[in-house]
Protein backbone atom coordinates (compact mmCIF):
# COMPACT_ATOMS: atom_id res chain seq x y z
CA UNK A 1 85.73 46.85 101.60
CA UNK A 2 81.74 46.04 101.30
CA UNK A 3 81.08 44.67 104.54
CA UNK A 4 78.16 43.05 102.90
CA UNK A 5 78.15 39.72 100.18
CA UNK A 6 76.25 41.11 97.43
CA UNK A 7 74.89 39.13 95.01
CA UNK A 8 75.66 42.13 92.16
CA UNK A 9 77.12 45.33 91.82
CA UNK A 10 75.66 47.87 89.67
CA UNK A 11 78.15 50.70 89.75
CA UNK A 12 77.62 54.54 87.59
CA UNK A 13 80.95 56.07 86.22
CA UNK A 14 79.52 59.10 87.31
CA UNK A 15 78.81 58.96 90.70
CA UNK A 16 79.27 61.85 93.59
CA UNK A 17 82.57 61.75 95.70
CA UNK A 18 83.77 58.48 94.24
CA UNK A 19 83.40 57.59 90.21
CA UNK A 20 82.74 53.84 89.75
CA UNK A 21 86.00 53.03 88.36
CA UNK A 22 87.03 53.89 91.50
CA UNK A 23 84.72 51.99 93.62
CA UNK A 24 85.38 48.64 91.10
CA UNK A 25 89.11 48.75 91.45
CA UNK A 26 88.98 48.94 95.40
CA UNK A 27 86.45 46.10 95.57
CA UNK A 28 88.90 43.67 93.08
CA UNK A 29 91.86 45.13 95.32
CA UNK A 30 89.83 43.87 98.33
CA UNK A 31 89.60 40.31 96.79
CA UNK A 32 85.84 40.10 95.85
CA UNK A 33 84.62 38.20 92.83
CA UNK A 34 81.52 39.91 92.60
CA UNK A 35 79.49 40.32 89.58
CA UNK A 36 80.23 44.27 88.33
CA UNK A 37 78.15 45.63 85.54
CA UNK A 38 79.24 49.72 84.99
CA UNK A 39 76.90 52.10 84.05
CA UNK A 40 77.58 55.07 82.18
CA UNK A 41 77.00 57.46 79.18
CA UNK A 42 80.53 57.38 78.24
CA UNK A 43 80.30 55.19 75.06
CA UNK A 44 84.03 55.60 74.33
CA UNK A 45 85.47 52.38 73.30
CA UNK A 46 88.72 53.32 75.39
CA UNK A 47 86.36 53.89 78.84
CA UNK A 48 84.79 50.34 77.98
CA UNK A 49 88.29 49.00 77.99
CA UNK A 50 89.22 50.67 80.96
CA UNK A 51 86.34 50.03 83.22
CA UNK A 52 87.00 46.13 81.61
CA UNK A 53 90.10 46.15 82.25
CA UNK A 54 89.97 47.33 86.19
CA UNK A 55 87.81 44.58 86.49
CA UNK A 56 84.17 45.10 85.76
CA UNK A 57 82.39 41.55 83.67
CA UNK A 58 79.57 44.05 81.81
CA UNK A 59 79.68 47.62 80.30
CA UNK A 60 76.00 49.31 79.46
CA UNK A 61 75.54 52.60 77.93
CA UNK A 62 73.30 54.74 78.40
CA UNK A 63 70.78 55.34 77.64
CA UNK A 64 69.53 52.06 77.72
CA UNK A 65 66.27 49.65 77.55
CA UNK A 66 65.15 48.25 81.18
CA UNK A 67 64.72 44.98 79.30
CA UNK A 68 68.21 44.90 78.24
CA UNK A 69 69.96 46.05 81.79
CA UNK A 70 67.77 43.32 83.49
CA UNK A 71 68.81 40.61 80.86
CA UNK A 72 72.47 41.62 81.88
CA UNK A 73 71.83 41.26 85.10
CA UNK A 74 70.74 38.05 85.05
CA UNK A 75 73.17 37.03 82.79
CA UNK A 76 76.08 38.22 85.34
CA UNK A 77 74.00 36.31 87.92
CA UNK A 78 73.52 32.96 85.82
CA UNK A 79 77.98 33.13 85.16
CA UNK A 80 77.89 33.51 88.58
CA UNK A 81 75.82 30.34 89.63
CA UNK A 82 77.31 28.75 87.24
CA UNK A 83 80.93 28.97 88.40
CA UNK A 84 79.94 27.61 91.83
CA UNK A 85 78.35 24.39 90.31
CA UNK A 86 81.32 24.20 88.29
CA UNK A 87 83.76 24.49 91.42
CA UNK A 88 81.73 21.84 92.95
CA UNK A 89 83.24 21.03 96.31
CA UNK A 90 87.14 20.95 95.15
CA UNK A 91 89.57 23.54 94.92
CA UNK A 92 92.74 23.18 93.54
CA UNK A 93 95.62 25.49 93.14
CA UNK A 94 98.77 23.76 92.11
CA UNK A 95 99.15 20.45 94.03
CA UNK A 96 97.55 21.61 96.80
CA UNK A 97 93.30 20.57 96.95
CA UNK A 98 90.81 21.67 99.41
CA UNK A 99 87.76 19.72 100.00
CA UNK A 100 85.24 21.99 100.65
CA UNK A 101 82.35 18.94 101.85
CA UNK A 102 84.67 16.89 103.81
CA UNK A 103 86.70 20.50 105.32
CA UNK A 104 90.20 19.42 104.47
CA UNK A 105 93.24 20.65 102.41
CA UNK A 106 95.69 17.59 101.17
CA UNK A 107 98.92 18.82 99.19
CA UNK A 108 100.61 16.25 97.39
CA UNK A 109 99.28 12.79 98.86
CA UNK A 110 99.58 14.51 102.15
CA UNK A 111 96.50 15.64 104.58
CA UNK A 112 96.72 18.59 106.28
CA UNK A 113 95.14 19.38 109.51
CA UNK A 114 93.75 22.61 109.90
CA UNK A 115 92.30 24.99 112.72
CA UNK A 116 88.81 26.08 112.21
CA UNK A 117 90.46 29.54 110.76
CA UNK A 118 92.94 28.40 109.14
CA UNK A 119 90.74 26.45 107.30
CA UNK A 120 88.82 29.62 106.05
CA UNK A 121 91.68 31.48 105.54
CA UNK A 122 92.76 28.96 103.00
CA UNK A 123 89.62 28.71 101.80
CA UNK A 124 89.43 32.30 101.32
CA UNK A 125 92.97 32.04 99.21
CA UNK A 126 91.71 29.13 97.25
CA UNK A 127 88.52 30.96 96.01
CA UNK A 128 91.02 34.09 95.17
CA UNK A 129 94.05 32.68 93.28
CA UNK A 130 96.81 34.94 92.00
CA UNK A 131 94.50 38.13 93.45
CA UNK A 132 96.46 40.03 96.04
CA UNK A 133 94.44 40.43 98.99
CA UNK A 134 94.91 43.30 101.13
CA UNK A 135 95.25 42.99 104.92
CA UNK A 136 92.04 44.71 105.83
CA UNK A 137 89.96 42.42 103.42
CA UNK A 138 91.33 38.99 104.80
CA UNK A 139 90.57 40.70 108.48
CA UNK A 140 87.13 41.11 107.50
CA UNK A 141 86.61 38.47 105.56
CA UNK A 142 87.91 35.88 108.25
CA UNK A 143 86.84 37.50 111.89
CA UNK A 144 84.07 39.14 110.35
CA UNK A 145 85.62 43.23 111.68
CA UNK A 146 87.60 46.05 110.75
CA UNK A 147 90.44 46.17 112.81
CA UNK A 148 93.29 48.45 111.89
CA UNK A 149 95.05 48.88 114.78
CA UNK A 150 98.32 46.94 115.89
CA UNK A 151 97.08 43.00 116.34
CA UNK A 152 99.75 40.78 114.11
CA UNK A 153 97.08 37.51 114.50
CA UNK A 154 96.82 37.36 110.86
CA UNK A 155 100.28 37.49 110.64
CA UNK A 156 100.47 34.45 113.13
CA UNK A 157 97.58 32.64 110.90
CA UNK A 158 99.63 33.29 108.19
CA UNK A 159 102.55 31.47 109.31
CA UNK A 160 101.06 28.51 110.91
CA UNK A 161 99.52 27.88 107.48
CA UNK A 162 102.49 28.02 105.68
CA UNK A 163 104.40 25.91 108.04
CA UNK A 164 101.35 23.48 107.66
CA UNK A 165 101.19 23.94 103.81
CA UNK A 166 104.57 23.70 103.06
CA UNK A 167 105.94 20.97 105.54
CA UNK A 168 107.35 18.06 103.57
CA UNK A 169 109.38 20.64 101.09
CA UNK A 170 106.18 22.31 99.59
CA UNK A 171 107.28 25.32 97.82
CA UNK A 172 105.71 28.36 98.95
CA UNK A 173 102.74 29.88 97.51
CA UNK A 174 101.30 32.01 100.11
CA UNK A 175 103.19 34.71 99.01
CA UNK A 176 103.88 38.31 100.89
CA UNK A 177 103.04 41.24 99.31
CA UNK A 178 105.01 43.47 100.87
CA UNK A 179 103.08 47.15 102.18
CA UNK A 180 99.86 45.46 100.78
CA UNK A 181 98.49 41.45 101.90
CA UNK A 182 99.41 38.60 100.81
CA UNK A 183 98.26 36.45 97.24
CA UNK A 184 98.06 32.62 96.41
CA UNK A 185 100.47 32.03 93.33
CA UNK A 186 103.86 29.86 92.92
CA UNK A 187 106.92 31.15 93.34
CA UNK A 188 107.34 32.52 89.76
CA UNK A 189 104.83 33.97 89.51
């Protein structure tokens, strides 16, 4: 969806084309954990919710003091740094661990050998649980382009990791969504 890693997004409610709820939802639907602080005069407690709820981490009204939007941001950005030091260089989802140093996924007391993109594309999962991720973001998130047109080599990634996650009787939790991508969650749910 961006095409860019920001560090922040500061997005108005009330923007030209697109409103900012808009523009929020499609970049959570397009799997990015980026820092969103909304901007708007609507001091409604049910837009707060709302623009909360599709996924923003800060509401500010306006009008507002610089002091206090810049405090914000760099509260967003501290949360932020802070959840990376806190990830340090283990993921885990389940019984399934990727070591993000040493570049390798063990499930169980099993080690898994990965490609080079595989490896990302679990990564990418891993760093996203339980978010569905659209086609088009894992596309440009993993081979860095937007390509829409009839290619099925994510499909093909896709299965080659499962087979490799799930040998052994490891339930499946590279799950399909179908019409949309594909999420990281168990079975239930």
């Amino acid at each position: 969806m961006l095409g860019i890693d920001p560090d922040l997004l500061i997005l108005d409610v009330m923007m030209p084309q697109i409103d900012g709820w808009e523009v929020c939802r499609r970049v959570r639907e397009g799997g990015s954990a980026v820092p969103i602080l909304m901007l708007t005069a609507k001091d409604d407690i049910t837009d707060r919710v709302k623009g909360l709820d599709i996924g923003a981490d800060d509401y500010l009204v306006k009008p507002f003091a610089l002091e206090e939007l810049l405090a914000r941001v760099r509260a967003l950005l501290r949360r932020k740094s802070d959840k990376l030091e806190d990830a340090g260089s283990r993921l885990s989802f389940e019984d399934l661990v990727l070591d993000i140093d040493a570049r390798e996924a063990i499930r169980g007391d099993r080690r898994i050998e990965l490609t080079s993109k595989e490896y990302d594309l679990l990564l990418f999962f891993m760093q996203n649980p339980r978010r569905v991720l659209t086609r088009d973001a894992i596309m440009e998130k993993i081979w860095g382009f937007d390509f829409s047109g009839e290619s099925n080599v994510l499909e093909v990634y896709i299965a080659m990791l499962r087979q490799k996650v799930e040998e052994g009787g490891g339930k499946r939790i590279i799950q399909t969504v179908r019409g949309t991508g594909y999420v990281l969650r168990g079975e239930a749910g």
